[in-house]
C-alpha atoms as a PDB file:
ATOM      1  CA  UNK A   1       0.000   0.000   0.000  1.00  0.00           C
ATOM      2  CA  UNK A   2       1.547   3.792  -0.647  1.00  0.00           C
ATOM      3  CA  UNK A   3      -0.640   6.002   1.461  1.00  0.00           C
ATOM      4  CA  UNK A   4      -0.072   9.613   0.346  1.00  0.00           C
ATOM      5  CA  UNK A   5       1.230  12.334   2.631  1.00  0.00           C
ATOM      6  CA  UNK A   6       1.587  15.791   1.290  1.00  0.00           C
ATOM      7  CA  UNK A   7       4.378  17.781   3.252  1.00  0.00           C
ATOM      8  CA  UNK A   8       3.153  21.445   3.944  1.00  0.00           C
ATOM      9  CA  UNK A   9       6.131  23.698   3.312  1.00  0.00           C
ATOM     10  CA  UNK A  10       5.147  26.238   6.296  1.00  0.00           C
ATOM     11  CA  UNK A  11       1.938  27.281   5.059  1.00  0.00           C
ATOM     12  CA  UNK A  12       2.976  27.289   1.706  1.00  0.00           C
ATOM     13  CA  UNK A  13       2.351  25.267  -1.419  1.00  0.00           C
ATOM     14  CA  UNK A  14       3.049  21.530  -0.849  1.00  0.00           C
ATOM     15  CA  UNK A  15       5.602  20.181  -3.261  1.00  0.00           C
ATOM     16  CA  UNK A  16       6.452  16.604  -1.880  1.00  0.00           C
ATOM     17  CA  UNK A  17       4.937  13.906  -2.087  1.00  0.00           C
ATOM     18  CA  UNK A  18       6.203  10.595   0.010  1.00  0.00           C
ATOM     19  CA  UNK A  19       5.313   7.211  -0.403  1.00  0.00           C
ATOM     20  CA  UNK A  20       4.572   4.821   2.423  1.00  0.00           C
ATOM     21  CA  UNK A  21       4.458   1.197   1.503  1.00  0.00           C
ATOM     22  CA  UNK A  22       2.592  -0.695   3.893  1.00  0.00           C
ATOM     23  CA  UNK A  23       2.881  -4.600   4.424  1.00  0.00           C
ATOM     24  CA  UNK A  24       0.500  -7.141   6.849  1.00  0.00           C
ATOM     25  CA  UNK A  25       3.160  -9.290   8.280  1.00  0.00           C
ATOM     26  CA  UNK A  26       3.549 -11.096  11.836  1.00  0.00           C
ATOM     27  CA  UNK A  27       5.439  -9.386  14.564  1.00  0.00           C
ATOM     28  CA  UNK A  28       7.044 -11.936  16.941  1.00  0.00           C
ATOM     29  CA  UNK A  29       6.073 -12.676  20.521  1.00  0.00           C
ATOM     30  CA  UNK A  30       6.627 -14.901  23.250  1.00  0.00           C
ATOM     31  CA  UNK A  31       9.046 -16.854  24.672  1.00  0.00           C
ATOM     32  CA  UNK A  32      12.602 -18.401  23.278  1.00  0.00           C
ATOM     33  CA  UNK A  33      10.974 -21.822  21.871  1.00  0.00           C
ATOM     34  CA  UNK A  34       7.077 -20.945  22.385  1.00  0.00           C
ATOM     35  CA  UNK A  35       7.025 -18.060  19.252  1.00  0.00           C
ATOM     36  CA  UNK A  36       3.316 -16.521  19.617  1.00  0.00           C
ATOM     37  CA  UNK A  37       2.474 -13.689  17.023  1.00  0.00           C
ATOM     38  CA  UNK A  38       0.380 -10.437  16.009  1.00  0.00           C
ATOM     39  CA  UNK A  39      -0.624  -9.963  12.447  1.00  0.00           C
ATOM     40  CA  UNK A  40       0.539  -6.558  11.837  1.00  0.00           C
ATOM     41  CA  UNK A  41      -0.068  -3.845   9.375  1.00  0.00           C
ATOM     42  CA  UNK A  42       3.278  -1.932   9.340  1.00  0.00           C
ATOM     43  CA  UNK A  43       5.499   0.237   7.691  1.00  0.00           C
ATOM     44  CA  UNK A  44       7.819  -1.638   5.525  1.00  0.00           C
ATOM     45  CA  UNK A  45      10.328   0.737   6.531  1.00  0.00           C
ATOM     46  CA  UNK A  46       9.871  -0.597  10.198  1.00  0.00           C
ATOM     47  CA  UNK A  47      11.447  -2.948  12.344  1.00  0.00           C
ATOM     48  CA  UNK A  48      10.067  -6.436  12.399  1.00  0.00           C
ATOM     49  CA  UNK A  49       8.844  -5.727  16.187  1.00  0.00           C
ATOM     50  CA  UNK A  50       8.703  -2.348  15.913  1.00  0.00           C
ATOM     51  CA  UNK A  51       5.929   0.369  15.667  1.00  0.00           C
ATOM     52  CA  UNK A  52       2.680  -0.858  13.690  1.00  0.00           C
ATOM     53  CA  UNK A  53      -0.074   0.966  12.194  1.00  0.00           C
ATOM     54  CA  UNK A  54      -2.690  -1.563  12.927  1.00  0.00           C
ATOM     55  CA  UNK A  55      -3.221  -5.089  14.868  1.00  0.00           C
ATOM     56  CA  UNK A  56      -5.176  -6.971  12.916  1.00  0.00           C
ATOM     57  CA  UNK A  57      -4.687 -10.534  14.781  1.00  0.00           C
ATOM     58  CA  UNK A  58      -2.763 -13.327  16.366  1.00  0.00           C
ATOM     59  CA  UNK A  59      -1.159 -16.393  15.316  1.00  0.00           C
ATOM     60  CA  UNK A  60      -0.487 -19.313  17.700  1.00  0.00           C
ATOM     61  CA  UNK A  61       1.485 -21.522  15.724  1.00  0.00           C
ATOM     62  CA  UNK A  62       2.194 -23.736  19.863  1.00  0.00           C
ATOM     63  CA  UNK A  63      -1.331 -25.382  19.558  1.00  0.00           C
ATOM     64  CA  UNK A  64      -2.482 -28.134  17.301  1.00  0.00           C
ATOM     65  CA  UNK A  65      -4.284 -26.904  15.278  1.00  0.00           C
ATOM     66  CA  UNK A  66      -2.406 -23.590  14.817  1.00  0.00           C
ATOM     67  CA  UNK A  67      -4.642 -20.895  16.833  1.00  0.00           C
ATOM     68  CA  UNK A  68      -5.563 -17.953  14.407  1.00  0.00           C
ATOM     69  CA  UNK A  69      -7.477 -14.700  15.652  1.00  0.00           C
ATOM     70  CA  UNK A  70      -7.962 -12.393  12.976  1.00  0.00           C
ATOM     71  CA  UNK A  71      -9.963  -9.480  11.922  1.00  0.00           C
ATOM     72  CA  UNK A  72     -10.967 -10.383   8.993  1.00  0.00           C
ATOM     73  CA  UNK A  73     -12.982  -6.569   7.704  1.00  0.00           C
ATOM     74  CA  UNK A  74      -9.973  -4.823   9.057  1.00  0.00           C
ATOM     75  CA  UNK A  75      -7.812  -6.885   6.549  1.00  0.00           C
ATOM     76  CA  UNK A  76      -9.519  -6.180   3.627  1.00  0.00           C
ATOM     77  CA  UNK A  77      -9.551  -3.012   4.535  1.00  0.00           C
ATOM     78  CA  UNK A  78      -6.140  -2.684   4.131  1.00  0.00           C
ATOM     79  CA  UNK A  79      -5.794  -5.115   1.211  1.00  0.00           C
ATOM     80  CA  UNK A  80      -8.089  -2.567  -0.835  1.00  0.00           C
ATOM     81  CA  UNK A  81      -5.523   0.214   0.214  1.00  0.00           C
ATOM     82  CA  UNK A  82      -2.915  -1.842  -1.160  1.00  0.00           C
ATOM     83  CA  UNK A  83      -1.368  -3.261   1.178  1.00  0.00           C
ATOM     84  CA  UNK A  84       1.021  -6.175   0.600  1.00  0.00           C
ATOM     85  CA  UNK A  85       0.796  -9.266   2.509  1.00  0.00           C
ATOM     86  CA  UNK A  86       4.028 -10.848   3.276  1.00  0.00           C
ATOM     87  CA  UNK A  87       4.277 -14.488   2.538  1.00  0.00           C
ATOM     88  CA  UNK A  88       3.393 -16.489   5.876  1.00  0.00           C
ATOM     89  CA  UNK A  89       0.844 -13.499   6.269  1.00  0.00           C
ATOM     90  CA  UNK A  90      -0.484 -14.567   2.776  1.00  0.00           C
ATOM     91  CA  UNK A  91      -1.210 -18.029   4.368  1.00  0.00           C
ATOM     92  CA  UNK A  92      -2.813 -16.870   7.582  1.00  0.00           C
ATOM     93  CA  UNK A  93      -4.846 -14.667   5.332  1.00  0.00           C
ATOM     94  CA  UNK A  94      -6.094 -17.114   2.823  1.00  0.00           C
ATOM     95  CA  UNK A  95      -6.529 -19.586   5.764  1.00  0.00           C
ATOM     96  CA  UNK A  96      -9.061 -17.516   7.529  1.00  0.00           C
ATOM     97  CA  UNK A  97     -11.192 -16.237   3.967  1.00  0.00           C
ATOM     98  CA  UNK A  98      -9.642 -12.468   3.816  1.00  0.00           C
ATOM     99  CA  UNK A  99      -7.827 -13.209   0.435  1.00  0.00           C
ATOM    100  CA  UNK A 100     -11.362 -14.297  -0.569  1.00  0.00           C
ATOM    101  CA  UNK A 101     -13.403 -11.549   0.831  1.00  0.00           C
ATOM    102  CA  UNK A 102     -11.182  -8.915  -0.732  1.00  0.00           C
ATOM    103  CA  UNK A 103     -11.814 -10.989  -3.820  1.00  0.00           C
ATOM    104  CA  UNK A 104     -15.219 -11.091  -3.747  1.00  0.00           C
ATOM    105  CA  UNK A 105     -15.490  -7.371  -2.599  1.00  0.00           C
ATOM    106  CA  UNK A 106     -13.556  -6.560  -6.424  1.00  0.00           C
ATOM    107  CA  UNK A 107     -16.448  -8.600  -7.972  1.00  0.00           C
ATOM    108  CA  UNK A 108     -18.912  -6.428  -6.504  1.00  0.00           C
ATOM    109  CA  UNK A 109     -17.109  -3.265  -7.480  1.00  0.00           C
ATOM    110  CA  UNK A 110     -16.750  -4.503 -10.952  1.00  0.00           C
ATOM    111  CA  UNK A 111     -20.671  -5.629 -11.213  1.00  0.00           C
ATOM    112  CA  UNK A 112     -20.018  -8.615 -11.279  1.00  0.00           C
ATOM    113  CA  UNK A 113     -21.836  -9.859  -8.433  1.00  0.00           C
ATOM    114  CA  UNK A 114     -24.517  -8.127  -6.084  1.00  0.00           C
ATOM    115  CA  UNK A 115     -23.499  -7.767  -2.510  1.00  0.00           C
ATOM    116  CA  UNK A 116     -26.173 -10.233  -1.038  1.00  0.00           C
ATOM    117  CA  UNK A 117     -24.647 -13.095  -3.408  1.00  0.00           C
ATOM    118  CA  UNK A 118     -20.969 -12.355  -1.983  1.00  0.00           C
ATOM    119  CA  UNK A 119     -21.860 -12.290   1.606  1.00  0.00           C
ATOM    120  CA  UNK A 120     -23.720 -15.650   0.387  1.00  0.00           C
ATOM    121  CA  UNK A 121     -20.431 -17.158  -1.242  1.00  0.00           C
ATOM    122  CA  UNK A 122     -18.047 -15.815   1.862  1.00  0.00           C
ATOM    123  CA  UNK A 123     -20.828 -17.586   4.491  1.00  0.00           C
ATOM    124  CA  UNK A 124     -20.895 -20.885   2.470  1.00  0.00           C
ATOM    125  CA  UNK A 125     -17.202 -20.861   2.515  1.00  0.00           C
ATOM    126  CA  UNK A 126     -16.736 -19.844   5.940  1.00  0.00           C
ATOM    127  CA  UNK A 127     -19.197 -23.045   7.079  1.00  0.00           C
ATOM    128  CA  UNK A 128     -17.350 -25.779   5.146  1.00  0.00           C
ATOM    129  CA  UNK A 129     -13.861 -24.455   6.379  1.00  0.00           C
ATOM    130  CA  UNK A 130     -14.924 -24.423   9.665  1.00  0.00           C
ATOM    131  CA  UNK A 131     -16.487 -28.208   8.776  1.00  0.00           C
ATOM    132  CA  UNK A 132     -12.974 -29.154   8.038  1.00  0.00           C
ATOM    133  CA  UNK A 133     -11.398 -27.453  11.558  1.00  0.00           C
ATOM    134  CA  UNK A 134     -13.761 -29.737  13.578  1.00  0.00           C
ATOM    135  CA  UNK A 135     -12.895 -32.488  11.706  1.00  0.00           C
ATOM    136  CA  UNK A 136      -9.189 -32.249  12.022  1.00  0.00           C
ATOM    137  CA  UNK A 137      -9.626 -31.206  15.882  1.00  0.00           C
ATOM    138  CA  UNK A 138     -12.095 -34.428  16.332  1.00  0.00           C
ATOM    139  CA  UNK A 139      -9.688 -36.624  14.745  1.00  0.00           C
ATOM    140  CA  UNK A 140      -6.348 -35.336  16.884  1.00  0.00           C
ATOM    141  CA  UNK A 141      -8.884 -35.727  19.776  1.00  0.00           C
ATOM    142  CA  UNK A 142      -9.732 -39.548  18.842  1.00  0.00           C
ATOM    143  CA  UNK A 143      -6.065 -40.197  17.946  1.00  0.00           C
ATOM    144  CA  UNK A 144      -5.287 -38.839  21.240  1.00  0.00           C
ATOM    145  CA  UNK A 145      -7.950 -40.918  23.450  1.00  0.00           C
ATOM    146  CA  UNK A 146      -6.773 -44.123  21.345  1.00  0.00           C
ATOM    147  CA  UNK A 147      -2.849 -43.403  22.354  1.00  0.00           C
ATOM    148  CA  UNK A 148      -4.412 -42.738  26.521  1.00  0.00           C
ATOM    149  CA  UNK A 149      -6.080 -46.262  25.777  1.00  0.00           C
ATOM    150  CA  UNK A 150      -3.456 -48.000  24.113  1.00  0.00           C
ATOM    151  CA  UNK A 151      -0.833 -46.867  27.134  1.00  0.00           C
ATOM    152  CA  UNK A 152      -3.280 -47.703  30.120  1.00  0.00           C
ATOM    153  CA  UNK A 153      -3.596 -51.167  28.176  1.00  0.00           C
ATOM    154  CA  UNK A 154       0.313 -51.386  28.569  1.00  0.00           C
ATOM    155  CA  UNK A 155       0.729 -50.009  31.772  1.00  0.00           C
ATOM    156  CA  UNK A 156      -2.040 -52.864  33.292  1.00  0.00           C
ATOM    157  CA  UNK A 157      -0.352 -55.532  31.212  1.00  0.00           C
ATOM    158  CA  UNK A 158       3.207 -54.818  32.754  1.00  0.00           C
ATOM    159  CA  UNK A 159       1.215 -54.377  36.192  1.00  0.00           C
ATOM    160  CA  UNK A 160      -0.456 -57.662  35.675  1.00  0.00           C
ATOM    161  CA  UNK A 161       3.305 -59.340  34.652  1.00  0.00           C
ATOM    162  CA  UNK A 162       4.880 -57.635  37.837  1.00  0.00           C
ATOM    163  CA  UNK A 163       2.009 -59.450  39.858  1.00  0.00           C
ATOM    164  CA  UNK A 164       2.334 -63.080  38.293  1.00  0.00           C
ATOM    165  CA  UNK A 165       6.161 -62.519  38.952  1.00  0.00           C
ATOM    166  CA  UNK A 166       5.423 -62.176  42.623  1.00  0.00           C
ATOM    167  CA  UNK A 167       2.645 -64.315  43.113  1.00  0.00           C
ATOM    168  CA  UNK A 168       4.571 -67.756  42.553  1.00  0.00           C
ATOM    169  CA  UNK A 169       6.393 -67.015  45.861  1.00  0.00           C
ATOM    170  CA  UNK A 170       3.487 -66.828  47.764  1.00  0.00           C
ATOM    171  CA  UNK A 171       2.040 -69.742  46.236  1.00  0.00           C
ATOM    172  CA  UNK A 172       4.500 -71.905  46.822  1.00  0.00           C
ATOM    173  CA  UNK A 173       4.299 -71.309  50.248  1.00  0.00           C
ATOM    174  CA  UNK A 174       0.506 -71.585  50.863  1.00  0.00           C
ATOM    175  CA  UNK A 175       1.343 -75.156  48.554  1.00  0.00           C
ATOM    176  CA  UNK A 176       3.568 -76.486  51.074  1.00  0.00           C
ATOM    177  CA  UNK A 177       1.414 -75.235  54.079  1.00  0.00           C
ATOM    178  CA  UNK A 178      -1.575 -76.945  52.444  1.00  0.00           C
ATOM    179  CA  UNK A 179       0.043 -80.555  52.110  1.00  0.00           C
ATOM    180  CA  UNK A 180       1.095 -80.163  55.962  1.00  0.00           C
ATOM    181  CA  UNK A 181      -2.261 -79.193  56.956  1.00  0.00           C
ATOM    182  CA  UNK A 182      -3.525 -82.306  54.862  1.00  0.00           C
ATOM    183  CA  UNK A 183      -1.075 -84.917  56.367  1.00  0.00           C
ATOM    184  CA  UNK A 184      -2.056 -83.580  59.924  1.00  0.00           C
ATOM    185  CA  UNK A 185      -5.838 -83.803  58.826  1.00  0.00           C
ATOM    186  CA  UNK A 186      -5.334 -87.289  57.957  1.00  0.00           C
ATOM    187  CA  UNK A 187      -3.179 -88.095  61.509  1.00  0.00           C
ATOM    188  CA  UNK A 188      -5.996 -87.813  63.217  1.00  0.00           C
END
């Protein structure tokens, strides 16, 4: 994006004009080894974590699956401006429907489609994505329950092999006890 910024010679004329690309990229957070990140509209002058014209959301790449938060009107917003996504921004974009909405949002301005049947589109899209989300997070769920299942199964067998390991002492000993008892029984 180049916003325009006309600088005012002291009340006079203005006879500069300066060009400020913007980009949507992720500004880093969190801890060595746990990254967490905003999605940033910023300067592309600007330091990676440095100043930033706009939050527009947060990435959580720690989770399974990868937490995204974004605002999805506020990035279209700047997409129409121009604005250049960088390209893990891109992704986070596209993932979440902005690429699409900014898309669809051309189509109406061209006349190509009526704003009731993009909002339509966008919805429809939204649904089966999110479809797909619960699937995945059902399935790492399942996978998850099945691994609890398949360790408790383990952890009884080896508790069951401990026990037979010890038992045969104490067998033995209620075996002999038993014969005694038996020859004593028949004594009398």
């Amino acid at each position: 994006m180049y916003l325009c910024a006309l600088i005012n010679n002291r009340g006079r004329v203005p006879h500069k004009l300066i060009f400020m690309p913007v980009k949507i990229r992720l500004q880093r957070h969190g801890k060595k080894g746990k990254p967490y990140y905003w999605i940033v509209a910023a300067d592309a002058r600007a330091k990676r974590d440095g100043k930033y014209l706009e939050k527009l959301g947060a990435y959580n790449p720690n989770t399974n699956p990868a937490t995204i938060e974004l605002d999805v009107d506020g990035a279209v917003k700047w997409l129409q401006n121009g604005a250049q996504p960088t390209d893990t921004a891109k992704a986070l974009l596209s993932y979440k429907g902005a690429l699409l909405k900014n898309h669809l949002a051309g189509g109406v301005r061209k006349g190509a489609l009526t704003e009731e049947q993009a909002e339509k589109k966008f919805a429809t899209w939204l649904e089966e994505k999110t479809g797909k989300v619960d699937a995945k997070k059902e399935g790492l769920s399942k996978a998850e329950a099945e691994a609890k299942a398949k360790a408790f199964e383990a952890e009884k067998a080896a508790n069951e092999a401990r026990i037979a390991a010890a038992a045969p002492v104490v067998e033995e000993t209620v075996a002999e006890e038993a014969p005694a008892e038996a020859a004593s029984n028949e004594e009398e």
